[in-house]
C-alpha atoms as a PDB file:
ATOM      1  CA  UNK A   1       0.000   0.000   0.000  1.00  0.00           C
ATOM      2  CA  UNK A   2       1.932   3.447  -1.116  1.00  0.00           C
ATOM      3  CA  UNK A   3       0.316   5.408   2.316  1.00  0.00           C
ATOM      4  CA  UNK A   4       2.747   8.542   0.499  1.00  0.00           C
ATOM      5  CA  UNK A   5      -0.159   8.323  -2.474  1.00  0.00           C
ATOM      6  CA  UNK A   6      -2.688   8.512   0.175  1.00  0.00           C
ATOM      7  CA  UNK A   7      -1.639  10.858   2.542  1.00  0.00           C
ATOM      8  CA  UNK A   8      -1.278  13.296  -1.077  1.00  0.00           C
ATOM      9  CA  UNK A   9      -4.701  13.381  -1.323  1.00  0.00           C
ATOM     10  CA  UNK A  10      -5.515  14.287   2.333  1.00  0.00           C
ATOM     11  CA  UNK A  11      -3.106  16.873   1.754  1.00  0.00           C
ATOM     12  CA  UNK A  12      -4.400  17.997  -1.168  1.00  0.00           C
ATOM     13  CA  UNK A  13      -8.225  17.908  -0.331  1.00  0.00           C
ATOM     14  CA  UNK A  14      -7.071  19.870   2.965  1.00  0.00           C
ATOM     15  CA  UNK A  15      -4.981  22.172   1.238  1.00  0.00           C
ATOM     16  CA  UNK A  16      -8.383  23.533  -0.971  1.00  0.00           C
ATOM     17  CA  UNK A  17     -10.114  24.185   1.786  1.00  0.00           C
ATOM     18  CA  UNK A  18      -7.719  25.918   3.888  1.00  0.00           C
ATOM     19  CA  UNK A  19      -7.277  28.349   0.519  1.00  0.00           C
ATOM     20  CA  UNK A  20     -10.831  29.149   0.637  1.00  0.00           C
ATOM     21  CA  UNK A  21     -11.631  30.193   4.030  1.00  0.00           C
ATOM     22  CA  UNK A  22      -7.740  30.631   5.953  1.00  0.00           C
ATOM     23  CA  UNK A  23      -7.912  34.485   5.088  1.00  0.00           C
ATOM     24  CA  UNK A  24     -11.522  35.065   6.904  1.00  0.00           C
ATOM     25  CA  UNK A  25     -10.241  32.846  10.013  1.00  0.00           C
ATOM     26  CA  UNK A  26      -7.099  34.848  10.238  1.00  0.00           C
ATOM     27  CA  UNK A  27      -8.581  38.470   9.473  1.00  0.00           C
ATOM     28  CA  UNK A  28      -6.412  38.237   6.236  1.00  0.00           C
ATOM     29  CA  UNK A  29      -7.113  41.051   3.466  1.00  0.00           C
ATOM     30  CA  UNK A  30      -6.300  39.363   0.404  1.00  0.00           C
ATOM     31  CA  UNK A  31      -7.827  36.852  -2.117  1.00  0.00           C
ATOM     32  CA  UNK A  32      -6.308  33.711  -2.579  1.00  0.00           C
ATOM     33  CA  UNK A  33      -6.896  32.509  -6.457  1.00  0.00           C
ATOM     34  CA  UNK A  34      -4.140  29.257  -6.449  1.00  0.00           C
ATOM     35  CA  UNK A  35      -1.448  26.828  -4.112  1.00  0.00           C
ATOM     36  CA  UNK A  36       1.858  27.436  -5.040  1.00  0.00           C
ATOM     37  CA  UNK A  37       4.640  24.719  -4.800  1.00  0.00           C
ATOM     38  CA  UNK A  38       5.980  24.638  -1.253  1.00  0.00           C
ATOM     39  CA  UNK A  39       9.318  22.972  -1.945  1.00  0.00           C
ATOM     40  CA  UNK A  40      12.369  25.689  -2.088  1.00  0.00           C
ATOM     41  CA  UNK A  41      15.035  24.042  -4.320  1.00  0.00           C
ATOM     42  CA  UNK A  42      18.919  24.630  -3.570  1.00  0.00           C
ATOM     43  CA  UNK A  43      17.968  26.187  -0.079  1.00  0.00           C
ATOM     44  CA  UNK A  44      21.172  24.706   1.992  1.00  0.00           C
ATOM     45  CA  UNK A  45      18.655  24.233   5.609  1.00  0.00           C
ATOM     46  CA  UNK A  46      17.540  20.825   7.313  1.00  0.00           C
ATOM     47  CA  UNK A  47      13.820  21.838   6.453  1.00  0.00           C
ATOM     48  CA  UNK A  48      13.216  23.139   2.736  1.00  0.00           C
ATOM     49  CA  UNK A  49       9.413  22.977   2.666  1.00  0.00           C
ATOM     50  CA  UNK A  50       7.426  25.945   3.641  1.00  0.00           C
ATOM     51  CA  UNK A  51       3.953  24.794   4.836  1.00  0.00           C
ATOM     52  CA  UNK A  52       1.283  26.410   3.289  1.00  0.00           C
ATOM     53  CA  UNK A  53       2.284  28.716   0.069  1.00  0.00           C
ATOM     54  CA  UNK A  54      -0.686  30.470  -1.951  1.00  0.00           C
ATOM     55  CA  UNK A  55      -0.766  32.886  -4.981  1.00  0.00           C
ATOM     56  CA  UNK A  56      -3.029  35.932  -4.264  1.00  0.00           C
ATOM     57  CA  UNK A  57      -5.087  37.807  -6.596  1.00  0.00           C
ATOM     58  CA  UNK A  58      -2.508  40.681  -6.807  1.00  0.00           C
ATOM     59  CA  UNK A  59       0.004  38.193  -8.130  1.00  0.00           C
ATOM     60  CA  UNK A  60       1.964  37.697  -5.212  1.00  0.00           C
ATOM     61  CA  UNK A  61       2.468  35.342  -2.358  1.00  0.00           C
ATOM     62  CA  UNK A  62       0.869  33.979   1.050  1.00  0.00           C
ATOM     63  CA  UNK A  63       2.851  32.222   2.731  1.00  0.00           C
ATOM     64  CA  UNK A  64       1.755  30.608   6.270  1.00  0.00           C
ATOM     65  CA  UNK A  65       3.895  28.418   9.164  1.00  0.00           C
ATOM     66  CA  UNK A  66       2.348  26.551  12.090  1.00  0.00           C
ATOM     67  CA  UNK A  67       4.409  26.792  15.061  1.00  0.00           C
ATOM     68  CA  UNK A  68       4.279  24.808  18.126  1.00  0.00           C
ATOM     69  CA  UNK A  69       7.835  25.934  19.336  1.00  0.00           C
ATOM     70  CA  UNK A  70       9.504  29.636  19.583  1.00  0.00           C
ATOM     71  CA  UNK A  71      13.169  28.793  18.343  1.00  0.00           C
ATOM     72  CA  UNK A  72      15.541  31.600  17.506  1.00  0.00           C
ATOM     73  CA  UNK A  73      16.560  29.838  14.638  1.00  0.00           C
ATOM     74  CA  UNK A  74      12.806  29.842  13.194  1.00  0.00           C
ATOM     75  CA  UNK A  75      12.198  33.456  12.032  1.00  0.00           C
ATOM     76  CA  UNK A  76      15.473  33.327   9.862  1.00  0.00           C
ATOM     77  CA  UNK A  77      14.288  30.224   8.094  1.00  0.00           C
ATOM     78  CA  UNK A  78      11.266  31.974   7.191  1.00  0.00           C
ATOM     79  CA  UNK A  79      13.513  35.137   6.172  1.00  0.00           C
ATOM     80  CA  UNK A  80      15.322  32.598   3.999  1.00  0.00           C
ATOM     81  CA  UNK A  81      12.274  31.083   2.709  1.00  0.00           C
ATOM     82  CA  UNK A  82      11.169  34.561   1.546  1.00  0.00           C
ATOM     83  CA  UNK A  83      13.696  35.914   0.241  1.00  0.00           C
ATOM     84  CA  UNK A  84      14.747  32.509  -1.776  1.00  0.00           C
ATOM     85  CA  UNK A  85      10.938  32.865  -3.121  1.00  0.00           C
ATOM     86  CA  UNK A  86      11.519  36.715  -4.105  1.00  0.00           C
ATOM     87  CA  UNK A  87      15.074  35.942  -5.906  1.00  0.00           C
ATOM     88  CA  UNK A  88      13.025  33.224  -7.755  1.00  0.00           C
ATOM     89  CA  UNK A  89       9.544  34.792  -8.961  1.00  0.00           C
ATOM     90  CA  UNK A  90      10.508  38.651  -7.719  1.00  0.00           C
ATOM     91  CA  UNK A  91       6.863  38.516  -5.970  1.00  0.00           C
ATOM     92  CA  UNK A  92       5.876  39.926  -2.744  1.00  0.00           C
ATOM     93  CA  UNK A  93       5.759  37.493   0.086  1.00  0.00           C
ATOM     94  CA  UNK A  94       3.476  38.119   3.291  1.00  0.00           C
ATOM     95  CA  UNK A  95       3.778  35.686   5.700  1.00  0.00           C
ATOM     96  CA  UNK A  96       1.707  34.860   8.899  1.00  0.00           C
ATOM     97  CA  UNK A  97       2.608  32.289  11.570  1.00  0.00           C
ATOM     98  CA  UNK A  98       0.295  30.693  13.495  1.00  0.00           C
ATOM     99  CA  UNK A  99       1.371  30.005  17.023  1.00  0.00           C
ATOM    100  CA  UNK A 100      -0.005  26.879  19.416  1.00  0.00           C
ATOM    101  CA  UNK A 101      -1.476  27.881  22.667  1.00  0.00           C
ATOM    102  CA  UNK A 102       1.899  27.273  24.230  1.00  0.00           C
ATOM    103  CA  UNK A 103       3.242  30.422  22.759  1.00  0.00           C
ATOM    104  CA  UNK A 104       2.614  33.840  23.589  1.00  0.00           C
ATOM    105  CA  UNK A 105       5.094  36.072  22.548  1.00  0.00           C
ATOM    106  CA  UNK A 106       7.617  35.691  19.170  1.00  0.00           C
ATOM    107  CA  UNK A 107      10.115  37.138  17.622  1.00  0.00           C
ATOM    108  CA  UNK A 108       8.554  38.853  15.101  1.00  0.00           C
ATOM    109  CA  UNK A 109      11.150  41.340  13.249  1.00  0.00           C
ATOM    110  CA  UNK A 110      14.578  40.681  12.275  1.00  0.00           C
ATOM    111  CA  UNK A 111      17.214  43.966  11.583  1.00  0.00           C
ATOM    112  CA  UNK A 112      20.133  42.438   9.275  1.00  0.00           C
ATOM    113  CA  UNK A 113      21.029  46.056   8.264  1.00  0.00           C
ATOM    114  CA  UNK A 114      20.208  46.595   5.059  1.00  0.00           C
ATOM    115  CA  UNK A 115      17.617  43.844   5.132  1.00  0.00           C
ATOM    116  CA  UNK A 116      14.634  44.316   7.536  1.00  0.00           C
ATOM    117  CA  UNK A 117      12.028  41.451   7.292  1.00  0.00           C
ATOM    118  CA  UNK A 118       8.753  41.703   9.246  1.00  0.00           C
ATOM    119  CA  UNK A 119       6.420  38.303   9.911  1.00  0.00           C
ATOM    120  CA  UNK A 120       2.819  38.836  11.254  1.00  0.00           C
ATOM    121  CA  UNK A 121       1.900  36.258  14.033  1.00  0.00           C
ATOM    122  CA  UNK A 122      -1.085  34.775  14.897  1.00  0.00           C
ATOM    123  CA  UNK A 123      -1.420  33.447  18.682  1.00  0.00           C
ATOM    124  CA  UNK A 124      -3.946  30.436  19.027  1.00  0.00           C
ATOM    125  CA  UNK A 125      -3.778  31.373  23.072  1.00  0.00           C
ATOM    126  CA  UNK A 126      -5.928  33.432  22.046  1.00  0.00           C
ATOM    127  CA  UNK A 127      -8.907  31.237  21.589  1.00  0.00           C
ATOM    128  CA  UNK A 128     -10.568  29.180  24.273  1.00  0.00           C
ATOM    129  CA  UNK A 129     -10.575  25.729  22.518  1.00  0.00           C
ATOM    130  CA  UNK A 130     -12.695  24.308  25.580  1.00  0.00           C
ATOM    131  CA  UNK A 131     -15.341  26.722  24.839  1.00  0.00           C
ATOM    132  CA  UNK A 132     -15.161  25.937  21.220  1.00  0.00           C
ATOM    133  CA  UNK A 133     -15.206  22.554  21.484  1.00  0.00           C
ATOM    134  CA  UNK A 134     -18.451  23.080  23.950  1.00  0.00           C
ATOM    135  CA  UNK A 135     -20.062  24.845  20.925  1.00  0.00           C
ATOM    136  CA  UNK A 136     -19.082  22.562  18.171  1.00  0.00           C
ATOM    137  CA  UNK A 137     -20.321  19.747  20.487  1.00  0.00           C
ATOM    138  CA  UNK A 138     -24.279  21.470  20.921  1.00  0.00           C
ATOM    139  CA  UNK A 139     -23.883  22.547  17.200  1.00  0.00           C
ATOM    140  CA  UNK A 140     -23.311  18.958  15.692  1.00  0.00           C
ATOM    141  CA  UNK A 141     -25.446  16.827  18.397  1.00  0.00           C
ATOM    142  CA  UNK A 142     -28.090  18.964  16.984  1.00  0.00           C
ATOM    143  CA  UNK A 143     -27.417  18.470  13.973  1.00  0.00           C
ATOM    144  CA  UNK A 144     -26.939  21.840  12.786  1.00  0.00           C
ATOM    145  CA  UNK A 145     -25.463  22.894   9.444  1.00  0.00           C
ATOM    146  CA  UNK A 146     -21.405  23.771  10.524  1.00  0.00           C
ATOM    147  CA  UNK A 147     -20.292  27.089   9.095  1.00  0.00           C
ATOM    148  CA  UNK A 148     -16.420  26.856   7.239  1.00  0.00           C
ATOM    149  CA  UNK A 149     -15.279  28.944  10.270  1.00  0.00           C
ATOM    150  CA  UNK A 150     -16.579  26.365  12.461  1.00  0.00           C
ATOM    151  CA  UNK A 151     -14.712  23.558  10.134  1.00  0.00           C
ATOM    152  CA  UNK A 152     -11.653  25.319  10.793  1.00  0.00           C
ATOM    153  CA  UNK A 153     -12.701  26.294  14.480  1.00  0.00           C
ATOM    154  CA  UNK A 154     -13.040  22.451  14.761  1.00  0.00           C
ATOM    155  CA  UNK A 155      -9.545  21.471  12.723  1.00  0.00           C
ATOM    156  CA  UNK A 156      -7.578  23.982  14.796  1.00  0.00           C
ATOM    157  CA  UNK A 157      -8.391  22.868  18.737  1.00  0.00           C
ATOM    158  CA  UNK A 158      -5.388  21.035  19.061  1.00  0.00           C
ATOM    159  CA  UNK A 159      -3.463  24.630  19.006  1.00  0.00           C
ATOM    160  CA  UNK A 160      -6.011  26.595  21.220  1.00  0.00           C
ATOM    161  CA  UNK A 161      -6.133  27.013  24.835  1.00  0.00           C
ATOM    162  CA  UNK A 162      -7.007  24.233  26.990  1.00  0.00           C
ATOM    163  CA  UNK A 163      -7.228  22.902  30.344  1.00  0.00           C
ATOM    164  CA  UNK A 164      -6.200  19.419  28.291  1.00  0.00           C
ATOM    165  CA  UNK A 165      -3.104  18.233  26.210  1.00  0.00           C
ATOM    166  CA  UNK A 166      -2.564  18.610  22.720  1.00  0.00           C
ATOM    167  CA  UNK A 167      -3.378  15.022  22.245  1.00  0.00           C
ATOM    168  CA  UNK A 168      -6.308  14.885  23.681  1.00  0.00           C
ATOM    169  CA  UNK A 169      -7.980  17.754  22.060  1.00  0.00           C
ATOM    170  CA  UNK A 170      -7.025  16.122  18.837  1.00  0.00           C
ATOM    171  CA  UNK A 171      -8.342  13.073  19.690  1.00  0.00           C
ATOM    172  CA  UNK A 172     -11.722  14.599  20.794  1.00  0.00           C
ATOM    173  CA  UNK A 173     -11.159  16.882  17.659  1.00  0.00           C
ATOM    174  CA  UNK A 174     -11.174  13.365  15.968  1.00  0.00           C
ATOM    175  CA  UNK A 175     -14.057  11.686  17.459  1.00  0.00           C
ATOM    176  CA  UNK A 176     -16.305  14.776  17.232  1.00  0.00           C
ATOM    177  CA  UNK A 177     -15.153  15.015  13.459  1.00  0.00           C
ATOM    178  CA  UNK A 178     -16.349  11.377  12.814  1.00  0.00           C
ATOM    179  CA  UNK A 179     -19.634  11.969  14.399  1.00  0.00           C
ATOM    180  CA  UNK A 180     -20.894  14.416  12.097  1.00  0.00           C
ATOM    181  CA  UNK A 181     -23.427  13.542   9.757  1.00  0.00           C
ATOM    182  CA  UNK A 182     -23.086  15.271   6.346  1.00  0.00           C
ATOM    183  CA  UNK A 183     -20.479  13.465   5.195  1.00  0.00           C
ATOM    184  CA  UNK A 184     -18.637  16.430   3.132  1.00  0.00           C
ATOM    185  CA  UNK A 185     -18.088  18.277   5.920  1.00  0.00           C
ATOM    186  CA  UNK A 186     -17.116  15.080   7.696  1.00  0.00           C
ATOM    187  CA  UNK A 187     -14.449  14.803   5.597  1.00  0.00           C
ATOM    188  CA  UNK A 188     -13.095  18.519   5.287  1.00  0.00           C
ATOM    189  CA  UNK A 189     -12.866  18.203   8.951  1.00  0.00           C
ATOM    190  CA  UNK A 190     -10.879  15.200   9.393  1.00  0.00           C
ATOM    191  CA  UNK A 191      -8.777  15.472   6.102  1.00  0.00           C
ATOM    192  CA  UNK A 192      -7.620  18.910   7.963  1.00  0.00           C
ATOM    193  CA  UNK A 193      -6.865  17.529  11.264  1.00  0.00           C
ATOM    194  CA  UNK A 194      -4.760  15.209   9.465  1.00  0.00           C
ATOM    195  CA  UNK A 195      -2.503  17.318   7.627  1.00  0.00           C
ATOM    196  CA  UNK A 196      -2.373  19.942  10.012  1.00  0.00           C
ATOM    197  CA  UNK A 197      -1.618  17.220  13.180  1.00  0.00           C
ATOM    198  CA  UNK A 198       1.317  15.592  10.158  1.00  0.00           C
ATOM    199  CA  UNK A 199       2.852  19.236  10.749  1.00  0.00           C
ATOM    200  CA  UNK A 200       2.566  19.859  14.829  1.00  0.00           C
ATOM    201  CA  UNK A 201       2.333  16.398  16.445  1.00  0.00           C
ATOM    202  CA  UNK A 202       4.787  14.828  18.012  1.00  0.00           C
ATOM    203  CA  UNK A 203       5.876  11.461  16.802  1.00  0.00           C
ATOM    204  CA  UNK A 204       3.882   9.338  20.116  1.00  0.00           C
ATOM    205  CA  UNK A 205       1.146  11.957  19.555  1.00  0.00           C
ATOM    206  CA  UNK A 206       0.656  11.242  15.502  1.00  0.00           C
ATOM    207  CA  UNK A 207       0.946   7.440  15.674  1.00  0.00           C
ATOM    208  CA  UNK A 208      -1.951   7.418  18.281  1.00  0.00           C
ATOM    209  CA  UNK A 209      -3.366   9.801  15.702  1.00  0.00           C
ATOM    210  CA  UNK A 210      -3.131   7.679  13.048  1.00  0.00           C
ATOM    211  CA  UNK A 211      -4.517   4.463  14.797  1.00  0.00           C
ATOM    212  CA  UNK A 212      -7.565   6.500  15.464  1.00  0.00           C
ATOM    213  CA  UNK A 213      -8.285   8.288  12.687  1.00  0.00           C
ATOM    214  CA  UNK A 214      -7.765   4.574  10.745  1.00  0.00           C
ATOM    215  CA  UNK A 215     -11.161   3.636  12.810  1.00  0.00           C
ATOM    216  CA  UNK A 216     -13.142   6.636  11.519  1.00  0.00           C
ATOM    217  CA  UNK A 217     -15.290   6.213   7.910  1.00  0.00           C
ATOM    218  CA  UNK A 218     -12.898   8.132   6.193  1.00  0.00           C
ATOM    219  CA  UNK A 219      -9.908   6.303   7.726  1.00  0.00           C
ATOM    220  CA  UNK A 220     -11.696   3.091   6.771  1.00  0.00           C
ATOM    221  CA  UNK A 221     -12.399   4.912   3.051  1.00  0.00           C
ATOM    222  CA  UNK A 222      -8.547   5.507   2.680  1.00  0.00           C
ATOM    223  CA  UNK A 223      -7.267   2.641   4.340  1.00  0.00           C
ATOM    224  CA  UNK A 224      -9.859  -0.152   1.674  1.00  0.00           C
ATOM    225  CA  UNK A 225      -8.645   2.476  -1.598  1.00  0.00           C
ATOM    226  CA  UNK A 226      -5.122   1.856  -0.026  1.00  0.00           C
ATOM    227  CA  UNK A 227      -5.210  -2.027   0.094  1.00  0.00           C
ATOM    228  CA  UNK A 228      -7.546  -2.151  -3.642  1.00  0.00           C
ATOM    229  CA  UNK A 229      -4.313  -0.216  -5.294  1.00  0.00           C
ATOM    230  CA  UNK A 230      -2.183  -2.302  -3.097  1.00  0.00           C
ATOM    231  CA  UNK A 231      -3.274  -5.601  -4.700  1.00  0.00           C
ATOM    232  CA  UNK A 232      -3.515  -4.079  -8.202  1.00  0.00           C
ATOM    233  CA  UNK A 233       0.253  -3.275  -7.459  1.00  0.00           C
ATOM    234  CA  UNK A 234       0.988  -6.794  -6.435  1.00  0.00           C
ATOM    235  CA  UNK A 235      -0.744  -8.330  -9.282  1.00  0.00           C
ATOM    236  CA  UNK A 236       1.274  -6.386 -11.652  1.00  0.00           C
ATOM    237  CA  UNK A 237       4.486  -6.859  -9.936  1.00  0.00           C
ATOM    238  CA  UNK A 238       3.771 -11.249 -10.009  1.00  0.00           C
ATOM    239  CA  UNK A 239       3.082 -10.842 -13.733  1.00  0.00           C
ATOM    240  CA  UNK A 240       6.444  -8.577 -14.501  1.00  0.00           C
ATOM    241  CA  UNK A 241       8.174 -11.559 -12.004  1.00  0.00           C
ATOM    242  CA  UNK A 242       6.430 -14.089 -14.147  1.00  0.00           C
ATOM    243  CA  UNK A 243       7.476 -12.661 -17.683  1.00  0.00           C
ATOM    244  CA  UNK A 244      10.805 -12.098 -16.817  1.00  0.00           C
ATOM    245  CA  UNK A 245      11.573 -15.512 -15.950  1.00  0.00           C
ATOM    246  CA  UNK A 246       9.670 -16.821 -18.885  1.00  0.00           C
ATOM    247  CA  UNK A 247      11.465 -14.573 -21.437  1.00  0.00           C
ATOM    248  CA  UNK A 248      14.631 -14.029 -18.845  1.00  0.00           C
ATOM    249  CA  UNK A 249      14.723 -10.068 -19.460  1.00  0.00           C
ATOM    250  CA  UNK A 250      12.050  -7.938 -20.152  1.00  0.00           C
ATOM    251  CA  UNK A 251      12.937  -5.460 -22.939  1.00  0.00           C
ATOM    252  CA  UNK A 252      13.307  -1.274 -21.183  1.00  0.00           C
ATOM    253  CA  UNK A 253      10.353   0.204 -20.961  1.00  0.00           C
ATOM    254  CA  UNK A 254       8.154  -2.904 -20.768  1.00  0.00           C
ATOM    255  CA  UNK A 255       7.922  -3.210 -16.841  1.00  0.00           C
ATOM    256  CA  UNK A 256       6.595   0.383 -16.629  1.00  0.00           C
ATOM    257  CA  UNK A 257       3.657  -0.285 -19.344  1.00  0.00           C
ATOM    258  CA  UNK A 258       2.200  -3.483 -17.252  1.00  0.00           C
ATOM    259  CA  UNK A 259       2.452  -1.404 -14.038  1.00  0.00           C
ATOM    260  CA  UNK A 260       0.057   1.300 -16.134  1.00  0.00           C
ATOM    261  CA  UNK A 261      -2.101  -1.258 -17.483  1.00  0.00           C
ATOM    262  CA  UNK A 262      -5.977  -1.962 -15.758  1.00  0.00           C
ATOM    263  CA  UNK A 263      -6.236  -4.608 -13.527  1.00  0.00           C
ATOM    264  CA  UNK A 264      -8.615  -6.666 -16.387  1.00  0.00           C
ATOM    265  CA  UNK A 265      -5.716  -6.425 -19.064  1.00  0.00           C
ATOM    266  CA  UNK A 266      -3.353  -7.650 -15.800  1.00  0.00           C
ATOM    267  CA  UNK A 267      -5.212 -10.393 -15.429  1.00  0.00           C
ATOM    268  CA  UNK A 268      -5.794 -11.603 -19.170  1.00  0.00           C
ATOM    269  CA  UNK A 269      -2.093 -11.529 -19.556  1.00  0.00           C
ATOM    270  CA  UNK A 270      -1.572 -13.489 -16.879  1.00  0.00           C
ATOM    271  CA  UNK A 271      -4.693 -16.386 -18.204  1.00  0.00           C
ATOM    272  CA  UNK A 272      -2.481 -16.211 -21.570  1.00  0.00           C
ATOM    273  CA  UNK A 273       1.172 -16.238 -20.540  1.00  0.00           C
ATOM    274  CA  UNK A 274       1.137 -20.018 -21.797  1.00  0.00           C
ATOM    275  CA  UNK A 275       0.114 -18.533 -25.227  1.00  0.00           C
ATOM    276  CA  UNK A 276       2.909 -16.043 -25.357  1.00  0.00           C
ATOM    277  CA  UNK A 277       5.875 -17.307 -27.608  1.00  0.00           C
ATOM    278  CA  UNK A 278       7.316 -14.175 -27.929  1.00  0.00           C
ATOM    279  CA  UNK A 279       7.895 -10.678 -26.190  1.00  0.00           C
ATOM    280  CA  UNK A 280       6.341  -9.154 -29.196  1.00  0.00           C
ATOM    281  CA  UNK A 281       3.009 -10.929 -28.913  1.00  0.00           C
ATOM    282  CA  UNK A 282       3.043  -8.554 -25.650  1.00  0.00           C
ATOM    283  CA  UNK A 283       2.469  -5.103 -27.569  1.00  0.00           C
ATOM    284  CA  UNK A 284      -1.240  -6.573 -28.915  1.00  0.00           C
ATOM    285  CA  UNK A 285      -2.005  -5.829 -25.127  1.00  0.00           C
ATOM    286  CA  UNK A 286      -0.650  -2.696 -24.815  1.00  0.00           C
END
């Protein structure tokens, strides 16, 4: 099962979202119209990825970290984030960081001389998540239609205030998630706990994640469209196995056309192999 195929589309599915409502949660003035790519290439730092990048509508960029730690060392990776960005596309960045409830003050400017770079930050602390989470609770048990601030309301309690742990507001972020009814919204909320946990959890934190959101419908969803391309996979990988040591080498390129072909074709290859004299009686199948 390729769980890095998978995990793409959560990220992906969350990523949509996030452009089309992050600006209203985070009293942003500016239209978001596209993602950008978040990988940096030939930046010389552990961490090249920025995590969310946007275009605006005024053709420049949005660029937004989650923090759950204040390091020293963080505010000059953004700084070289930005400015590897500007030397690339010459377009405006504005970033925002959004700090956990564990943070309450950040270094926000940096003076290099003749380069002065500003961040704007964003302190979850700020918000009560218990009293959210109260809300959300009434809201759903109800049955009422959630809002896309209270999506994100609900996606973002693990980095409010709380008389509880990170964990555990994600895992109650989890199980409220799974018990809503309309299943879209069920699934905006859960694909954006996931991606947004991947970033801030800590490794105990986002395996115990992971084992519960596996249990949830869209965990179940992921997990059965995981194991269905799994066994495609293997079927194609027995018949490459199969030709090879029938015709003892394969010819270049021939490996990557059965691994494209549908399962059916797979399969009728396979029934047929018997029949094959020669690797060119394989192209009538491709």
């Amino acid at each position: 099962m390729d769980y890095n195929k998978i995990e793409d589309a959560v990220f992906k599915k969350a990523m949509e979202f996030f452009k089309d409502n992050a600006v209203n949660f985070f009293g942003i003035d500016t239209k978001i119209v596209a993602p950008a790519d978040t990988e940096i290439k030939n930046v010389d730092i552990k961490t090249n990825y920025t995590d969310y990048l946007f275009y605006t509508e005024d053709n420049n960029y949005l660029h937004f970290e989650f923090q759950t730690t204040d390091k020293k060392e963080d505010i000059k990776r953004f700084l070289y984030y930005d400015a590897s960005l500007f030397y690339k596309d010459r377009r405006k960045i504005r970033t925002v960081v959004i700090y956990s409830a564990d943070i309450d003050e950040a270094q926000v400017h940096i003076d290099a001389g003749s380069i002065k770079y500003d961040i704007e930050a964003f302190y979850m602390k700020n918000l009560d998540g218990d009293e959210k989470l109260e809300i959300l609770k009434k809201k759903i048990n109800n049955k009422e239609k959630l809002t896309n601030e209270d999506i994100l309301n609900l996606s973002f309690l693990p980095l409010m205030s709380s008389k509880v742990s990170r964990s555990e507001r994600t895992l109650k972020g989890i199980e409220l998630a799974n018990s809503i009814e309309e299943p879209d919204v069920k699934l905006q909320c859960l694909t954006l706990l996931y991606a947004l946990f991947d970033k801030f959890g800590d490794q105990i934190s986002k395996q115990r994640f992971k084992e519960v959101f596996s249990m949830t419908d869209i965990g179940k969803m992921i997990r059965d469209d995981g194991m269905k391309e799994g066994m495609e996979t293997g079927k194609a990988e027995l018949l490459i196995k199969l030709l090879n040591k029938k015709f003892k080498k394969l010819p270049q390129g021939y490996e990557e056309k059965i691994k494209k072909l549908p399962t059916s074709t797979i399969e009728l290859i396979a029934t047929d192999i018997f029949d094959i004299e020669a690797l060119e009686d394989l192209e009538r199948y491709f």
